[in-house]
N, C-alpha and C. Protein backbone atom coordinates (compact mmCIF):
# COMPACT_ATOMS: atom_id res chain seq x y z
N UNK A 1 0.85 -1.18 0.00
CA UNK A 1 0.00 0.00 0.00
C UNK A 1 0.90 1.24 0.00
N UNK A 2 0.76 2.56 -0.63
CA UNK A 2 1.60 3.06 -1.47
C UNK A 2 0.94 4.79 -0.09
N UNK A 3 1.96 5.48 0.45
CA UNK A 3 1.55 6.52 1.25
C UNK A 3 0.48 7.36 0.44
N UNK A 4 0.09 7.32 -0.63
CA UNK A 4 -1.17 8.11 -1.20
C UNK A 4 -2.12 7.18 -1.02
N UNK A 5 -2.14 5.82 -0.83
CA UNK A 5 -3.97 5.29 -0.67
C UNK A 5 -3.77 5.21 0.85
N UNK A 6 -2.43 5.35 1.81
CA UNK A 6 -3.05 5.39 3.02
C UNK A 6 -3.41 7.02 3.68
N UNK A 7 -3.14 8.02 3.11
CA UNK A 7 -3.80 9.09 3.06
C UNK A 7 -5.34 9.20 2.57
N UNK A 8 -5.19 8.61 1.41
CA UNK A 8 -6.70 8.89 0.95
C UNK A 8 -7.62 8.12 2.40
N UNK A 9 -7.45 6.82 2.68
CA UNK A 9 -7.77 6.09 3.40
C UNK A 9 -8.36 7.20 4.93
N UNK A 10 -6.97 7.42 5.21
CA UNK A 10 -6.98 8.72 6.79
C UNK A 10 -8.06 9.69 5.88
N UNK A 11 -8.04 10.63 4.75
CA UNK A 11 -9.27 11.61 4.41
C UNK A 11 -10.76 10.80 4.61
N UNK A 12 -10.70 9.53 4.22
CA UNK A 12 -11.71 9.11 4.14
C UNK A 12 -12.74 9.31 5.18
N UNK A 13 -11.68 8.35 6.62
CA UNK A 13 -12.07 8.17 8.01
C UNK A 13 -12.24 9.67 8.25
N UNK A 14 -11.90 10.57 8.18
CA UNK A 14 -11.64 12.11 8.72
C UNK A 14 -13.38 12.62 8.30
N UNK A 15 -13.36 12.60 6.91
CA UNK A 15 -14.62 13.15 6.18
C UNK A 15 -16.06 12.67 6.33
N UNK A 16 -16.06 11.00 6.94
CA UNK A 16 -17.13 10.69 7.12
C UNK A 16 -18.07 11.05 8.39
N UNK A 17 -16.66 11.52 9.56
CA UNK A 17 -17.04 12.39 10.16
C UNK A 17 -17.52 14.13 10.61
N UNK A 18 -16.69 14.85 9.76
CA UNK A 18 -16.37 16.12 9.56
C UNK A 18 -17.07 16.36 8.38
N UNK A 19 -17.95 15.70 7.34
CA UNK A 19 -18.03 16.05 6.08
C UNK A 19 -17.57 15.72 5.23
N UNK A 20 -17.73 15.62 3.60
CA UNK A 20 -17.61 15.62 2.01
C UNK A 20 -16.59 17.15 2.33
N UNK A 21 -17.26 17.93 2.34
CA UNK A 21 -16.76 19.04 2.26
C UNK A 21 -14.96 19.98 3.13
N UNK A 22 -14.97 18.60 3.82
CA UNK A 22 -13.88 19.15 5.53
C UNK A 22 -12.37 18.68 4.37
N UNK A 23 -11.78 20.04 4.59
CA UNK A 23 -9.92 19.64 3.71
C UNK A 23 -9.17 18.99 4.51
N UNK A 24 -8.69 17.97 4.51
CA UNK A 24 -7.57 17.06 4.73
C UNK A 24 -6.16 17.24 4.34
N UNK A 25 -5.84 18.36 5.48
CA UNK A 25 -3.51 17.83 4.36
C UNK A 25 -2.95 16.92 5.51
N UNK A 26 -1.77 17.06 5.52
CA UNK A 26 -1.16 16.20 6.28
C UNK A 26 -0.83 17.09 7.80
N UNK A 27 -0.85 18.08 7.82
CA UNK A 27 -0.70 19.22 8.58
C UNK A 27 -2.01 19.51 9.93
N UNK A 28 -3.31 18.54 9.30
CA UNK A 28 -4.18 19.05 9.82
C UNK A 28 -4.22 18.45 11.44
N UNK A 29 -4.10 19.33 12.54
CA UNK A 29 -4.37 18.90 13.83
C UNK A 29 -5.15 18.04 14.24
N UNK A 30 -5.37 17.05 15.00
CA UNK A 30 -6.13 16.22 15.30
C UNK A 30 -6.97 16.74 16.65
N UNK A 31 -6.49 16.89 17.35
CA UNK A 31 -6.67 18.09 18.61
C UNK A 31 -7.42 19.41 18.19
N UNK A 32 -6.97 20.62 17.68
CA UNK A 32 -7.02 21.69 17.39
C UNK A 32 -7.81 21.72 15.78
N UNK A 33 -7.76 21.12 14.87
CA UNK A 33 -8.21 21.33 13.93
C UNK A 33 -9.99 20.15 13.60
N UNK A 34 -9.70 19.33 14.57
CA UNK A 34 -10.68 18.32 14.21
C UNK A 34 -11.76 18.60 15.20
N UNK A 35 -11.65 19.91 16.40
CA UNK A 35 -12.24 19.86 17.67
C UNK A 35 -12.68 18.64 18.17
N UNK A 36 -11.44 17.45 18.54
CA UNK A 36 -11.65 16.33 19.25
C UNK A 36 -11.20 16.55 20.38
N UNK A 37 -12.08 15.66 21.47
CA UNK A 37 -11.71 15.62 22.36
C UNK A 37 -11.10 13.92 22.80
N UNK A 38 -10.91 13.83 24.18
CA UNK A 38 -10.04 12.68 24.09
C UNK A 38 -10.97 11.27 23.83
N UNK A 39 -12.37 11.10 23.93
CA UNK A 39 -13.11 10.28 23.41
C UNK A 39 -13.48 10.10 21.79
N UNK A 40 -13.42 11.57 21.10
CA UNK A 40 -13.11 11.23 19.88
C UNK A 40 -11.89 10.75 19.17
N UNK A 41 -11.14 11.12 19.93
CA UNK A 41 -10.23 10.75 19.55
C UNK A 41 -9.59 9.48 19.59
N UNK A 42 -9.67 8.75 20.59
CA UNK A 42 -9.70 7.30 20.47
C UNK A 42 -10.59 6.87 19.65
N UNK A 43 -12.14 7.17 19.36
CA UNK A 43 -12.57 6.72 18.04
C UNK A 43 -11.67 6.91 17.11
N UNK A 44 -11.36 7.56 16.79
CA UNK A 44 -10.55 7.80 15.55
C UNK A 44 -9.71 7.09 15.89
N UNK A 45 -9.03 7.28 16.72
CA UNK A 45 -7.27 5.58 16.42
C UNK A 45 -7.91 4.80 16.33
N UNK A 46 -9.01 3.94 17.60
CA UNK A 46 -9.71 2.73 16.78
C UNK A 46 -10.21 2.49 15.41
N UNK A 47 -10.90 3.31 15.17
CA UNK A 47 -11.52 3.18 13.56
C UNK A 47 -9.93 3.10 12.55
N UNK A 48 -8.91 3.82 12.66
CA UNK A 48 -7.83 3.06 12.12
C UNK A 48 -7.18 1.96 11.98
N UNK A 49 -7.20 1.87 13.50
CA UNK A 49 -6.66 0.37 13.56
C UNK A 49 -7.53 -0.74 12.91
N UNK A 50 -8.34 -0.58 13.09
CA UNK A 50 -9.77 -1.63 12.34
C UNK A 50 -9.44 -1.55 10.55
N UNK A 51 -9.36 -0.56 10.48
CA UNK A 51 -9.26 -0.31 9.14
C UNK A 51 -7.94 -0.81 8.40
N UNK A 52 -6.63 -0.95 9.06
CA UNK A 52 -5.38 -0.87 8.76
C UNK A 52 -4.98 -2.14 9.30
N UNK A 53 -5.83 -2.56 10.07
CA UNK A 53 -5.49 -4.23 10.99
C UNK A 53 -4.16 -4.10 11.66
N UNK A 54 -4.20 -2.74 12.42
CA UNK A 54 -2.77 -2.57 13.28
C UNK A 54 -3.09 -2.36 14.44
N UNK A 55 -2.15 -2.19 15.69
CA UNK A 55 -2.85 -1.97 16.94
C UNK A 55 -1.58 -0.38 17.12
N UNK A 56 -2.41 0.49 17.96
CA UNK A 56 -0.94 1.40 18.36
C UNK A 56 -1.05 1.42 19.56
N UNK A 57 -0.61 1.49 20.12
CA UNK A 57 0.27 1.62 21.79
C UNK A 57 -0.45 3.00 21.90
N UNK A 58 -0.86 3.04 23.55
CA UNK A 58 -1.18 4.30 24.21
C UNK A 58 0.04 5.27 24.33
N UNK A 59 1.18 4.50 24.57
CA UNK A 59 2.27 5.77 24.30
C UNK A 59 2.59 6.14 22.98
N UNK A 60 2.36 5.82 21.63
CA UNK A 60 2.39 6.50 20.68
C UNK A 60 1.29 6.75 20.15
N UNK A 61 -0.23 6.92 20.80
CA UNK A 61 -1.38 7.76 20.80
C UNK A 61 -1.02 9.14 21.57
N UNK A 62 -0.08 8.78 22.44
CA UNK A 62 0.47 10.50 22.97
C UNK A 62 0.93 11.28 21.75
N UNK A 63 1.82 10.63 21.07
CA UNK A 63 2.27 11.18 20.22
C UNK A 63 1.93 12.04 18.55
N UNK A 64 0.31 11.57 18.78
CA UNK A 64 -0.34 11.53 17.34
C UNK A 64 -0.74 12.86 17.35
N UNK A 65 -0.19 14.18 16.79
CA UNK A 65 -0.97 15.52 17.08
C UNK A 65 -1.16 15.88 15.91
N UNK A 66 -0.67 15.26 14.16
CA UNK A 66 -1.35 15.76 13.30
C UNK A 66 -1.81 14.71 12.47
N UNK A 67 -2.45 14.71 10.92
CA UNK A 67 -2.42 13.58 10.09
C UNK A 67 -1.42 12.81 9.79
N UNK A 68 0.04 13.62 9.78
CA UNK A 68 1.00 13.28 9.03
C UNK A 68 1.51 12.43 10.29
N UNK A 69 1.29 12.50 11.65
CA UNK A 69 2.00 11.32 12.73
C UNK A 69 1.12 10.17 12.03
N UNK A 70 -0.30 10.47 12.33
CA UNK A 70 -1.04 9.22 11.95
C UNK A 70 -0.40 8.66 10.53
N UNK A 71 -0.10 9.32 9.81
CA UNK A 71 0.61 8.67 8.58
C UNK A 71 1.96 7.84 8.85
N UNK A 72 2.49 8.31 9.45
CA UNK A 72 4.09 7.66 9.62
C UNK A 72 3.79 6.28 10.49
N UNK A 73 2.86 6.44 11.55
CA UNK A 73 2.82 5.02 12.52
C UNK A 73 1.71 4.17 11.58
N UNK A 74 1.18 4.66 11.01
CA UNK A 74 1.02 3.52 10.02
C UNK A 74 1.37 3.24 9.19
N UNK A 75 2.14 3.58 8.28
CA UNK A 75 3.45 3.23 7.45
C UNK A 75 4.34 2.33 8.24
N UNK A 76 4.57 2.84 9.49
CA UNK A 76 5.11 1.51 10.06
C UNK A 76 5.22 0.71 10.71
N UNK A 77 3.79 0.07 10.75
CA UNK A 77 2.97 -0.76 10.87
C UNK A 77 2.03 -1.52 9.97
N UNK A 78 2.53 -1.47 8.84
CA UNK A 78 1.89 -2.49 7.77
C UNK A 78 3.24 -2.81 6.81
């Protein structure tokens, strides 16, 4: 899987919540830009992991503050 279908993949999960309409870069805050709080936000790593068949560690859920983290720990993890 090639870092553009696992982006499209992350817009996907992002938009079905936020909208068709909500812009996705790699830049976009997960915190600050998605107004999640810490229950959405574990939705969202779960719904990845489900999606990506990976698990991430609570200490590198500390670490996830934009798209582009979520991009890298799953890059390496598949």
């Amino acid at each position: 899987m090639t870092e553009q279908q696992i982006f499209d993949r992350i817009v996907t999960i992002i938009q079905e919540r936020q909208g068709e309409d909500f812009v996705v870069t790699e830049n976009l805050s997960l915190k600050d830009d998605l107004d999640a709080d810490s229950v959405d936000l574990m939705e969202f790593i779960l719904t990845i992991e489900d999606e990506f068949g990976i698990e991430i560690s609570d200490e590198e859920i500390d670490h996830l503050q934009s798209v582009a983290d979520v991009l890298k720990a799953i890059k390496e993890k598949i």
